[in-house]
Protein backbone atom coordinates (compact mmCIF):
# COMPACT_ATOMS: atom_id res chain seq x y z
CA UNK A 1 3.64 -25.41 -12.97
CA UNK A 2 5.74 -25.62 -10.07
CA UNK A 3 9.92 -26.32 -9.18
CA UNK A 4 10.46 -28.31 -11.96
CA UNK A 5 9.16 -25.99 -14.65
CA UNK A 6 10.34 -22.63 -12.05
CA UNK A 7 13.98 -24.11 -12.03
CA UNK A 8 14.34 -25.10 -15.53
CA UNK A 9 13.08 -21.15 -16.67
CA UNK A 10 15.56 -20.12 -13.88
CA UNK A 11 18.45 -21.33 -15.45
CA UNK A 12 17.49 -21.49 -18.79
CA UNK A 13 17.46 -17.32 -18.37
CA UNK A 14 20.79 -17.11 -16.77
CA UNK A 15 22.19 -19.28 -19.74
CA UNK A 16 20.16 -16.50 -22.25
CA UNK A 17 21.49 -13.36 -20.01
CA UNK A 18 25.39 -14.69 -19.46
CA UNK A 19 26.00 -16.61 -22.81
CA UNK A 20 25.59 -20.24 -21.42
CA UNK A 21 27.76 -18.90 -18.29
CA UNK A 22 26.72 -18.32 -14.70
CA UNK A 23 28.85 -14.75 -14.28
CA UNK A 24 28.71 -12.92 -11.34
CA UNK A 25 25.82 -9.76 -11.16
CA UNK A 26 27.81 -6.46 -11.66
CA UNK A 27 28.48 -4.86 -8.76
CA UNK A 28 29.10 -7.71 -6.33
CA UNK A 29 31.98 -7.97 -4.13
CA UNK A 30 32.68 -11.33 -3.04
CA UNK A 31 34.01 -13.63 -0.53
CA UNK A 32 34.55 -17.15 -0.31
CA UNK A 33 32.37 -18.68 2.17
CA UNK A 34 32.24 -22.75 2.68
CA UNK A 35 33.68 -22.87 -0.57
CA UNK A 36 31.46 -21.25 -2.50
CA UNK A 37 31.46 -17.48 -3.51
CA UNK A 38 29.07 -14.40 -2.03
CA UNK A 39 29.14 -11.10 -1.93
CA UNK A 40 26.89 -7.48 -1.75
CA UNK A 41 25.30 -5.54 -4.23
CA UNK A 42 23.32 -2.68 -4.04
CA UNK A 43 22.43 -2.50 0.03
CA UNK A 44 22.38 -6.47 -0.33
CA UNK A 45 24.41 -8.49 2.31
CA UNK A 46 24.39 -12.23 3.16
CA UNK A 47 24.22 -11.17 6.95
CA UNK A 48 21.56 -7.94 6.46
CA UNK A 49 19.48 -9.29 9.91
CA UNK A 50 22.33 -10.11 12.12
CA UNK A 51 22.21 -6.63 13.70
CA UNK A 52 18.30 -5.95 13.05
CA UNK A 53 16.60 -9.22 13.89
CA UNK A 54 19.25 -11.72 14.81
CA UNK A 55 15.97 -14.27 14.60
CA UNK A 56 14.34 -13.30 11.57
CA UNK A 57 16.11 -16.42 9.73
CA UNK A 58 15.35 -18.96 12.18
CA UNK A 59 11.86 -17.98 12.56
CA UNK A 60 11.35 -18.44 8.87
CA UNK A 61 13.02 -21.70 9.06
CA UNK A 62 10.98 -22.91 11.45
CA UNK A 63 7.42 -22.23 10.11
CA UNK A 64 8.45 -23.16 6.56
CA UNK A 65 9.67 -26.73 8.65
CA UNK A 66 6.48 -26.67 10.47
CA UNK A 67 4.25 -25.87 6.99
CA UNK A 68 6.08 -28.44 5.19
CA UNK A 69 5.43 -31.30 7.87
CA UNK A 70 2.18 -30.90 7.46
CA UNK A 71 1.77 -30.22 3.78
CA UNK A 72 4.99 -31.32 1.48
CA UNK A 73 3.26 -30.17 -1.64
CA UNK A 74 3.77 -26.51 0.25
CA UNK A 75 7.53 -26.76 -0.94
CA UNK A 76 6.76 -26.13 -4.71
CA UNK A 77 3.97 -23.36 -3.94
CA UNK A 78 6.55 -21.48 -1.88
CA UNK A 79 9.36 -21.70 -5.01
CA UNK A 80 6.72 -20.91 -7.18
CA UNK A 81 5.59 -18.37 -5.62
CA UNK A 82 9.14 -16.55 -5.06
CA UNK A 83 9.66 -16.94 -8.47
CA UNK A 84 6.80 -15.45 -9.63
CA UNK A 85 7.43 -12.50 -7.35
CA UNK A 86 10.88 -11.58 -9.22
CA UNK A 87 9.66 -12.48 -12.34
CA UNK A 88 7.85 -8.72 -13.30
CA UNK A 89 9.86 -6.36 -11.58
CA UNK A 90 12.03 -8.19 -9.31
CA UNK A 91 11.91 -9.09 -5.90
CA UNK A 92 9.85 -6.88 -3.99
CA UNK A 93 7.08 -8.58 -2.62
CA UNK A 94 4.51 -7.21 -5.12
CA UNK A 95 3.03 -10.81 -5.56
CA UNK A 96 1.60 -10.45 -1.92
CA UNK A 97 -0.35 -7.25 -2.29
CA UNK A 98 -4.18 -7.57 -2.58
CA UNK A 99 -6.37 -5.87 -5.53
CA UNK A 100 -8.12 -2.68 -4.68
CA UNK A 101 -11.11 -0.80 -6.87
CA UNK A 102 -8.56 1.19 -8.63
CA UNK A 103 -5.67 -1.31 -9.45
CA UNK A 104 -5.91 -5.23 -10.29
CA UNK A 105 -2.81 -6.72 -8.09
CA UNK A 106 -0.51 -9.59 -9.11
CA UNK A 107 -1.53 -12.21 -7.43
CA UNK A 108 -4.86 -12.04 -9.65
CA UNK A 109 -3.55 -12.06 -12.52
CA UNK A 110 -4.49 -15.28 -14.18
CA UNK A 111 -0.72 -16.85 -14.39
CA UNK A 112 -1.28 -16.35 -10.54
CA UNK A 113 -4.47 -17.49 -9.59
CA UNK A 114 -3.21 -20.68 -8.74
CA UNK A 115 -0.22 -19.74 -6.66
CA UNK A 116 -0.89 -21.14 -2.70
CA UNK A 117 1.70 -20.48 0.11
CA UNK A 118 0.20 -16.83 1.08
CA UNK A 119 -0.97 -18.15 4.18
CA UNK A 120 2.38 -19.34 5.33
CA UNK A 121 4.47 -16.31 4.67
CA UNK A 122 1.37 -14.39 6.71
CA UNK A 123 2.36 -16.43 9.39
CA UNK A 124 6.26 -15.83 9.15
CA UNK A 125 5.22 -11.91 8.84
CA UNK A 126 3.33 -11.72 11.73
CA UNK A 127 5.89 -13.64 14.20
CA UNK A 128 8.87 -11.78 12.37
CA UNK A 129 6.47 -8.24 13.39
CA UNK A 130 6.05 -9.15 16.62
CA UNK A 131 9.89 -9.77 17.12
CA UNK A 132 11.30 -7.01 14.87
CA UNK A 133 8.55 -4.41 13.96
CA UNK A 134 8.87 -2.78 10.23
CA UNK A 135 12.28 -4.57 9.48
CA UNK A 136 12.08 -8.01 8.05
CA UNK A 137 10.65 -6.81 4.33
CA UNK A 138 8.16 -9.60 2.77
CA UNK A 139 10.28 -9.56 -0.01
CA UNK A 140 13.24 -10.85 2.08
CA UNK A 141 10.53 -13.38 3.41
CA UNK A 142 9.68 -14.86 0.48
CA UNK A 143 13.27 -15.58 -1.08
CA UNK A 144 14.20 -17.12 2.62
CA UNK A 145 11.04 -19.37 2.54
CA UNK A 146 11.70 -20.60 -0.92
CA UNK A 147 15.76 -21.35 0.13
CA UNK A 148 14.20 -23.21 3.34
CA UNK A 149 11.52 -25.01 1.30
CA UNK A 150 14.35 -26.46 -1.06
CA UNK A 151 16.73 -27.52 1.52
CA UNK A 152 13.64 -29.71 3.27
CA UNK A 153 12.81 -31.28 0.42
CA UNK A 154 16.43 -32.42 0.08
CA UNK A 155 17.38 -29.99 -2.29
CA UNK A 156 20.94 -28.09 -2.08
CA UNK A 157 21.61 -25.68 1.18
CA UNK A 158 22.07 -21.96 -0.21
CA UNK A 159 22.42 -18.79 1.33
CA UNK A 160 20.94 -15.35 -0.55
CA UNK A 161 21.92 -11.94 -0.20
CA UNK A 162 19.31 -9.68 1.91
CA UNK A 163 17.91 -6.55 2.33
CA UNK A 164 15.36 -5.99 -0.28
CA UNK A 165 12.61 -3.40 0.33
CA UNK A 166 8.96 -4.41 -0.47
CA UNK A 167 7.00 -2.97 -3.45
CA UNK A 168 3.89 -1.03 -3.61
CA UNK A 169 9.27 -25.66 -11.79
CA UNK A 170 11.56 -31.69 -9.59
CA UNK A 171 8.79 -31.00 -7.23
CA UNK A 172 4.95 -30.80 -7.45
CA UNK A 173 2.13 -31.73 -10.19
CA UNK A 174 0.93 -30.38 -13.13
CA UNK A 175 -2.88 -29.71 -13.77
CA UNK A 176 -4.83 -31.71 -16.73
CA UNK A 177 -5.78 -28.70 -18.06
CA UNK A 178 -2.02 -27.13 -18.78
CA UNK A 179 -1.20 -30.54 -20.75
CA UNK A 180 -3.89 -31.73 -22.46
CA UNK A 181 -3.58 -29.85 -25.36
CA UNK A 182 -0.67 -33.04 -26.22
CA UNK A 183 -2.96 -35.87 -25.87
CA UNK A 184 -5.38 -34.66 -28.86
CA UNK A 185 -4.59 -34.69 -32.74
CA UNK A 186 -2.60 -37.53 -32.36
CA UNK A 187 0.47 -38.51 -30.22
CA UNK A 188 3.28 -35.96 -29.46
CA UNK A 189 5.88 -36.65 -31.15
CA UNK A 190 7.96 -35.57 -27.95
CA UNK A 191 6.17 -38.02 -25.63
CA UNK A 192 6.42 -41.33 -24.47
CA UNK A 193 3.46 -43.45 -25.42
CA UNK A 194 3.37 -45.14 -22.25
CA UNK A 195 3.57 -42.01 -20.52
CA UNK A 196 0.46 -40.56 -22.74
CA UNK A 197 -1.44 -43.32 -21.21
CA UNK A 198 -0.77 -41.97 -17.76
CA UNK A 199 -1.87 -38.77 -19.14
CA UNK A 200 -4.78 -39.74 -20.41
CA UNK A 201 -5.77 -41.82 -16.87
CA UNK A 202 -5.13 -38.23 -14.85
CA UNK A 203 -7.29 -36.72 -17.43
CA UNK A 204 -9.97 -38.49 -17.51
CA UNK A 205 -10.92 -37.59 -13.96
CA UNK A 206 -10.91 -34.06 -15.15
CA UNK A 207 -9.31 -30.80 -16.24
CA UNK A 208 -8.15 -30.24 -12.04
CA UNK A 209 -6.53 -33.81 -11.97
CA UNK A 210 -2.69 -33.64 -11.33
CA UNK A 211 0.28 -34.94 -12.42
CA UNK A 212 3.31 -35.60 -10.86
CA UNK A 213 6.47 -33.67 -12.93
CA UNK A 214 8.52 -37.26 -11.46
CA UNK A 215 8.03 -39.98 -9.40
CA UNK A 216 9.26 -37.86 -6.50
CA UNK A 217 6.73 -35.18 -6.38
CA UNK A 218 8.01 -33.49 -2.93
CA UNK A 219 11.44 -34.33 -2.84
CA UNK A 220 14.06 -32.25 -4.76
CA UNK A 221 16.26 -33.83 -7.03
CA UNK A 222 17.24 -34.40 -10.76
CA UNK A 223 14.77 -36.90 -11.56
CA UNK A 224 12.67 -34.54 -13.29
CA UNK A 225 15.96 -34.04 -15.75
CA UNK A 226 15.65 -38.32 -16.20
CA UNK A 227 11.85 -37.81 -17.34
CA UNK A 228 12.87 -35.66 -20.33
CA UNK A 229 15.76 -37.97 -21.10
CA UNK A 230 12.51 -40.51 -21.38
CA UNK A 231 9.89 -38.02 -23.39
CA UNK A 232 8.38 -38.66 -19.87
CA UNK A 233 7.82 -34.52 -19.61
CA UNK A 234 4.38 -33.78 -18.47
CA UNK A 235 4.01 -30.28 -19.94
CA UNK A 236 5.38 -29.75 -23.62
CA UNK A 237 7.37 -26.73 -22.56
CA UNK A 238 9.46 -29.11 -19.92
CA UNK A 239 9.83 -32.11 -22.91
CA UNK A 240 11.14 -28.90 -25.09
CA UNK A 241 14.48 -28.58 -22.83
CA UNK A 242 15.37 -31.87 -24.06
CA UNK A 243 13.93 -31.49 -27.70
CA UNK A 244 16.08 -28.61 -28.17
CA UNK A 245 20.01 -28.78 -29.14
CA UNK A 246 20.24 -25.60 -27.33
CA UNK A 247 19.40 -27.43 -24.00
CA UNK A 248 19.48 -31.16 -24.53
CA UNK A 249 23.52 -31.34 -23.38
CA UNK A 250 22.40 -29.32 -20.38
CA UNK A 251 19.56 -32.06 -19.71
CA UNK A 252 21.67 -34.86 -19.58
CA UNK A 253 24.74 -33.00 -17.51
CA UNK A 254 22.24 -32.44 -14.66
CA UNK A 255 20.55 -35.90 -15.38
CA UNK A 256 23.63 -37.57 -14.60
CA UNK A 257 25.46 -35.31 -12.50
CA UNK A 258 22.91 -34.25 -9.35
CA UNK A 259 25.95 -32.11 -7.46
CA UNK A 260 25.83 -29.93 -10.60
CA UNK A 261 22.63 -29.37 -10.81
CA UNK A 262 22.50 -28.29 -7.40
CA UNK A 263 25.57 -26.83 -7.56
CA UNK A 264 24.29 -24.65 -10.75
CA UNK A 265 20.75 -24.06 -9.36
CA UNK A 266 21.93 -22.36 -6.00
CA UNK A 267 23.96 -19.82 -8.00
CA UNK A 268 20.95 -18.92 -10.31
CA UNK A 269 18.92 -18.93 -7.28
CA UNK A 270 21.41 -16.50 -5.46
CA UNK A 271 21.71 -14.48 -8.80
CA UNK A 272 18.15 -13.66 -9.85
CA UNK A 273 17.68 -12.66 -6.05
CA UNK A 274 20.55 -10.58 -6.35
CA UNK A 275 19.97 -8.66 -10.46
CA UNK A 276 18.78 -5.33 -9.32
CA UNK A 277 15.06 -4.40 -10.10
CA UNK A 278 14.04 -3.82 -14.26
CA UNK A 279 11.74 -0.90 -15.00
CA UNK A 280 8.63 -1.88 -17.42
CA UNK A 281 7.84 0.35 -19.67
């Protein structure tokens, strides 16, 4: 599961939270900057590093540049794995930490074990440590990695408030094993039946063969929204976006219209960086 699933649970949870609305987070005071509105909330500020590490933002861009040259598959692990970060308990950098005898960390939970990227924001760490000691927080990292990695791989240019402290799904593939569970007891009824050949060709290799989500696997645009106009989904939660009423008009506005989808997934990107941090009880 990686940008295409992430972004459609992105906004599909804004829609839930606001009423089918992107609203602004409570507590934000804006301004209007190229056009498009920002503000601060809660110790967050668009320009949090200009005064404490003037570089911190260019040095992310440039290894996430550098990691993606190399390796444009990186660009969904590094969504993914900001997403998965703020998913628990916000933003805070808690999918980074490492298990110890008395507590089982995030990043081995199962939903995590296949996250990949951790080596990259190391890298951005230790060069943002050596510049600016103890301020750039990994938390901070991670959500300006993930804005970087989208803008490479030609998705929208977004900025995202900073200043977080650290705590104690249109690009990438899909493993067999997280869709063939629709190729047995006879065909989906949401899927193509050309596209269940495919399927079954990437599974017979076996349950680690991948997928692509689209025919552009590392480049980030709104063909993914096209597949599930086509029952061309590869996992059945993706295909359900466009099965559902709820979601089907939203489908086919970003399937024809790419400048909103962009337009719509740079606000919920900016907005689930910016919802203050949920207790679980």
């Amino acid at each position: 599961m990686v940008i295409g699933k992430i972004l459609g649970l992105i906004l599909l949870m804004e829609m839930i939270v606001h009423g089918f609305r992107f609203e602004v987070v409570d507590g934000f005071r804006f301004d209007v900057v190229n056009g498009f509105r920002f503000g601060v909330v809660d110790g967050l500020s668009m320009d949090y590093y200009l005064r404490r590490c003037p570089l911190a933002e260019l040095i992310v861009k440039i290894k996430v540049i550098k990691a993606l040259q190399a390796d444009p598959t990186l660009a969904a692990s590094l969504v993914r794995l900001h997403f998965h970060d703020c998913f628990i308990e916000g933003c805070d950098g808690s999918v980074l930490l490492n298990s110890t005898t008395q507590n089982k960390a995030e990043r081995d939970s199962p939903a995590n074990l296949s996250l990949r990227g951790f080596e990259i924001i190391d890298e951005i760490k230790e060069e943002l440590e050596k510049q600016c000691p103890g301020i750039v927080s990994c938390a901070d990292i991670l959500a300006m990695a993930a804005r970087d990695a989208v803008c490479k791989a030609g998705g929208p240019l977004y900025d995202i408030p900073k200043g977080r402290m650290d705590g104690a799904h249109t690009l990438g593939v899909a493993r067999c094993s997280s869709f063939k569970n629709r190729l047995v007891g006879g065909l989906d009824a949401n899927l193509n039946a050309d596209f269940a050949k495919t399927l079954f060709t990437t599974c017979s290799a076996s349950d680690t063969a991948e997928q692509p989500f689209d025919e552009t696997r590392n480049t980030f645009d709104n063909l993914y929204y096209r597949a599930l106009q086509c029952k061309s989904g590869v996992l059945d939660s993706d295909q359900t976006l466009y099965a559902s009423a709820e979601t089907k008009g939203i489908v086919d506005s970003y399937a024809s219209n790419k400048v909103m989808f962009f337009s719509d997934f740079k606000r919920a990107m900016i907005e689930t960086i910016a919802r203050p941090r949920q207790p679980v009880f």
